[in-house]
Protein backbone atom coordinates (compact mmCIF):
# COMPACT_ATOMS: atom_id res chain seq x y z
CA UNK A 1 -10.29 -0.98 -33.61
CA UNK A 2 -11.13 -2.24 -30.13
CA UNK A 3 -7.43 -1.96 -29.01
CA UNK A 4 -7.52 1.42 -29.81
CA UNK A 5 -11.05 2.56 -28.16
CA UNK A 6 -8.93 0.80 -25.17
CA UNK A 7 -5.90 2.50 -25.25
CA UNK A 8 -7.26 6.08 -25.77
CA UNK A 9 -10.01 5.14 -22.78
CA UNK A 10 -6.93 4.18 -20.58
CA UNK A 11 -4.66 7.24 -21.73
CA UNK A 12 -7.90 9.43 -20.84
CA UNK A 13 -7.36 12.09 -17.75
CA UNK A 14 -10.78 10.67 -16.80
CA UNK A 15 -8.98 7.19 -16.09
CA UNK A 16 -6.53 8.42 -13.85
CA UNK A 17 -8.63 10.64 -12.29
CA UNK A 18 -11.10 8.01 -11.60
CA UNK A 19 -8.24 6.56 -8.78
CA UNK A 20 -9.54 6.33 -5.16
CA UNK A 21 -7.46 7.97 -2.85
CA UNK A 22 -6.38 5.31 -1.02
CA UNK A 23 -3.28 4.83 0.78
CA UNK A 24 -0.81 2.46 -1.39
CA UNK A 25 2.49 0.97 0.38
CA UNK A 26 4.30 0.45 -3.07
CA UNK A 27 3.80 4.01 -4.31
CA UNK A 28 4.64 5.25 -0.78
CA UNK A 29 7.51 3.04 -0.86
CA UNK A 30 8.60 3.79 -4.35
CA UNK A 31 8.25 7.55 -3.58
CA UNK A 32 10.68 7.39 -0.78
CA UNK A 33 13.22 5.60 -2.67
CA UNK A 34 12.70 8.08 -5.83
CA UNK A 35 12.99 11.37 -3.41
CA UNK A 36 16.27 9.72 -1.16
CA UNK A 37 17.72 8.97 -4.80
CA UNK A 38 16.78 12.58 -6.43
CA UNK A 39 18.49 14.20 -2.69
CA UNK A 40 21.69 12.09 -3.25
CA UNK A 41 22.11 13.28 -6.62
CA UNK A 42 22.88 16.60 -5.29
CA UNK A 43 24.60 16.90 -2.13
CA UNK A 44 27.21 13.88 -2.89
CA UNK A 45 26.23 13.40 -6.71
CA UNK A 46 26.45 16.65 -7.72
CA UNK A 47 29.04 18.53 -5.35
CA UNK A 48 31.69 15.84 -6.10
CA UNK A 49 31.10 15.68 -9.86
CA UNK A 50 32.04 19.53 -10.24
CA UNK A 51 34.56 19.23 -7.55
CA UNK A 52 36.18 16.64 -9.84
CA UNK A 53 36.33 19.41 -12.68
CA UNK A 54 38.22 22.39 -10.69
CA UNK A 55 41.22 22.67 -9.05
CA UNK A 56 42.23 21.44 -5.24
CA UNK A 57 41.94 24.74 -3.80
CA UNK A 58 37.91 25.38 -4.73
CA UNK A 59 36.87 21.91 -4.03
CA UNK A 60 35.10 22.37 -0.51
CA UNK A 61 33.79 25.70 -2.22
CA UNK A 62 31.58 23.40 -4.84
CA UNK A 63 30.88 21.22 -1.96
CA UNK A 64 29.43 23.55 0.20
CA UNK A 65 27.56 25.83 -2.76
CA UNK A 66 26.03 22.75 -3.60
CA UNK A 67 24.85 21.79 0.34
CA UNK A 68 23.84 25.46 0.62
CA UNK A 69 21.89 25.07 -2.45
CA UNK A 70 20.29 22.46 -0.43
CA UNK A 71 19.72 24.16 2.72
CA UNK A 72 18.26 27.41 0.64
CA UNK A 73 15.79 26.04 -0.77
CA UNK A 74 14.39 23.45 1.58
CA UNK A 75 13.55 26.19 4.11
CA UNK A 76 12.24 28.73 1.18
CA UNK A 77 10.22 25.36 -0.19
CA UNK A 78 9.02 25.01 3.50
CA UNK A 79 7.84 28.30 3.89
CA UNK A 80 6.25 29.23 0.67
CA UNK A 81 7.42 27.45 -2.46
CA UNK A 82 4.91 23.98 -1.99
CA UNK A 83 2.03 26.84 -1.29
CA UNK A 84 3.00 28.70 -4.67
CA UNK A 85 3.16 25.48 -6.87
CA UNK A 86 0.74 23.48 -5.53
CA UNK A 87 -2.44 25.45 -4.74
CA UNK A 88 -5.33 27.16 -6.46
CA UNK A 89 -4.59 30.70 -7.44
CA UNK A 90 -4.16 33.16 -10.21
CA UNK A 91 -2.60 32.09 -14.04
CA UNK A 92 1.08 31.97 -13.57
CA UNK A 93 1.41 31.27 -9.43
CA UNK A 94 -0.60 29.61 -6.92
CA UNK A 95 -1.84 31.07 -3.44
CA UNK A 96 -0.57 31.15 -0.14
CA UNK A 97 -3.43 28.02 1.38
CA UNK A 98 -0.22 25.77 2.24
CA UNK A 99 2.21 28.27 3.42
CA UNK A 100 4.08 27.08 6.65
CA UNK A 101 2.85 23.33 5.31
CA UNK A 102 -0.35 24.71 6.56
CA UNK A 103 -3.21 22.12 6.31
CA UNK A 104 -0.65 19.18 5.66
CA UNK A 105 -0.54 16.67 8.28
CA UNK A 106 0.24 13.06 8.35
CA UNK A 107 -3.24 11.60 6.91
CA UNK A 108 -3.48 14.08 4.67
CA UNK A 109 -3.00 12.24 0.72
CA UNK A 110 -1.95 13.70 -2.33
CA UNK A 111 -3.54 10.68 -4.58
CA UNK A 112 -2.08 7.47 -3.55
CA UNK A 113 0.62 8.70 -1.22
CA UNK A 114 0.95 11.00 1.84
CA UNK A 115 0.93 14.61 1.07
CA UNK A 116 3.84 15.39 3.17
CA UNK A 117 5.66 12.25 0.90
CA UNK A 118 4.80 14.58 -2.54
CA UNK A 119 6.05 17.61 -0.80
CA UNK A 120 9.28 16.80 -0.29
CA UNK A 121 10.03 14.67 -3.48
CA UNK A 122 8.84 17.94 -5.33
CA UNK A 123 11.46 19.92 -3.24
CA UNK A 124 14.42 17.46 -4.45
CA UNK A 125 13.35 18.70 -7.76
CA UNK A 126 13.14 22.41 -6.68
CA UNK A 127 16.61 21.82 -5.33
CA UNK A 128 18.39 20.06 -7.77
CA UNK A 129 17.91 22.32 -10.57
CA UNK A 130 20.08 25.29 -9.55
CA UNK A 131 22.55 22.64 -7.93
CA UNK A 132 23.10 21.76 -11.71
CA UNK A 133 23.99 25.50 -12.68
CA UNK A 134 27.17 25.17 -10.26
CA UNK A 135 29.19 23.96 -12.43
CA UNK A 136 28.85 26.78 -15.07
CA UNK A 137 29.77 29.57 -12.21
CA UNK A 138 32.27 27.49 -9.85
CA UNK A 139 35.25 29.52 -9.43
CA UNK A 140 33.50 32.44 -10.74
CA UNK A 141 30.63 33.52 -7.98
CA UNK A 142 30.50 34.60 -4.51
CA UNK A 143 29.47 32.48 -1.60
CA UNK A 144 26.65 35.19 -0.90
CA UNK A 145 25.29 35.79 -4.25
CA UNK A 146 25.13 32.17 -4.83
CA UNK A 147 22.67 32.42 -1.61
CA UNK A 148 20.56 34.94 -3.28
CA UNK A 149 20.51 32.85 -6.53
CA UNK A 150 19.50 29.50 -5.49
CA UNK A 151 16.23 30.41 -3.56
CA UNK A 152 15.15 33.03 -6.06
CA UNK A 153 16.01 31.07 -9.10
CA UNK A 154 13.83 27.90 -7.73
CA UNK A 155 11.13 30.04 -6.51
CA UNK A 156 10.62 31.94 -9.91
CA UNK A 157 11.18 29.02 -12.48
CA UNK A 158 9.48 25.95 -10.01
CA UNK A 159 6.70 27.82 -8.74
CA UNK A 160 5.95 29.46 -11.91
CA UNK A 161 6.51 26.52 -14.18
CA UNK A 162 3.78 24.45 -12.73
CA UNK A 163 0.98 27.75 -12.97
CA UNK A 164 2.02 28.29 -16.80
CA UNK A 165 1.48 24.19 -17.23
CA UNK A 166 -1.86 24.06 -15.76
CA UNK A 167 -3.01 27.38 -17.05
CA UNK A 168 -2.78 25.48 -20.45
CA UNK A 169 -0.15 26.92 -22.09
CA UNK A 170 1.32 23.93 -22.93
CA UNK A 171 -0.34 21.13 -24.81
CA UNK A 172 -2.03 19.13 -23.06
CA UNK A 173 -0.70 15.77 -24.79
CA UNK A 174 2.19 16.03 -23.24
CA UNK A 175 0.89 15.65 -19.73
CA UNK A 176 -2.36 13.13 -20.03
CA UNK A 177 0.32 10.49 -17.92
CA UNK A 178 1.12 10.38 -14.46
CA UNK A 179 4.16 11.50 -13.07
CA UNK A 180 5.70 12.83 -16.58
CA UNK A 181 8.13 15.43 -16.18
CA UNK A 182 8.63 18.08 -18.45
CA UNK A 183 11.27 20.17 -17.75
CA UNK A 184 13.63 19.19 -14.43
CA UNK A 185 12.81 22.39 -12.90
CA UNK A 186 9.24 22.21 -13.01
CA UNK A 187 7.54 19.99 -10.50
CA UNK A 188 6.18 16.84 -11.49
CA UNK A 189 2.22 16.38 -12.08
CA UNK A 190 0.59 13.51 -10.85
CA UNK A 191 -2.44 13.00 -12.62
């Protein structure tokens, strides 16, 4: 009986929210290692998988879909997409507080890690989810559509995915840990 009054105190959202908001070199470190790991997946991980799959002549096309995937989204995440996932504002999207990285400089923590640190391991996630759809339209989509697709595609399922999770739509079971991801395009909540 005791174990159990334990374990439901320690899977509580009180318990992790308890946390100081202290700097901590292992989850810093970690989160570097996680976020370099997530990148690699998709510029060499990801291009060269598909560009296994086709034939010789569209293999620098997969290639470079897949680094413009990269290059998209980074600079829409930059500019907007952190704001709209990660901030206070209406049920399905957040507001505009962040945009430009506004208000995010180098003390600045996001629980036990640097702010700045969360951002961009979030963005990995923003841009490896439409890197995974290359494969189904390689051979098949223009350069310049792809361009269009990436940064709207990550903006309207990443952004929106986290409002619809914290608006309570989903159970809440399913996110009482840290760092549990539901769905690869939605970014990760840290408790």
């Amino acid at each position: 009986m005791r174990l159990i009054a334990l374990l439901l105190a320690l899977l509580s959202p009180a318990a992790w929210a308890a946390e100081e908001s202290a700097l901590n070199a292992a989850d810093v470190s970690w989160m570097m290692v996680a976020t370099t790991l997530v990148l690699f997946m998709t510029i060499p991980g990801i291009a060269l998988f598909y560009a296994g799959m086709l034939r010789k002549k569209n293999v620098l096309s997969v290639v470079m879909q897949s680094f413009a995937i990269c290059c998209s989204i980074t600079i829409v995440w930059y500019v907007c997409g952190y704001s709209l996932a990660f901030t206070e504002g209406n049920f399905f999207i957040g507001g505009f507080d962040k945009v430009f990285l506004h208000g995010i400089g180098i003390n600045t923590m996001q629980g036990s890690i640097p702010e700045m640190l969360f951002m961009m391991f979030q963005m990995t996630f923003a841009i490896l989810t439409p890197a995974l759809m290359c494969g189904a339209f390689a051979e098949r989509m223009k350069f310049s559509a792809l361009w269009c697709f990436g940064p709207c595609f990550a903006t309207c399922l990443s952004v929106t995915g986290f409002g619809v999770r914290t608006a309570g739509l989903l159970p809440q079971v399913l996110w009482t840990m840290p760092a549990v991801p539901l769905f690869t395009s939605m970014p990760v909540l840290q408790v």
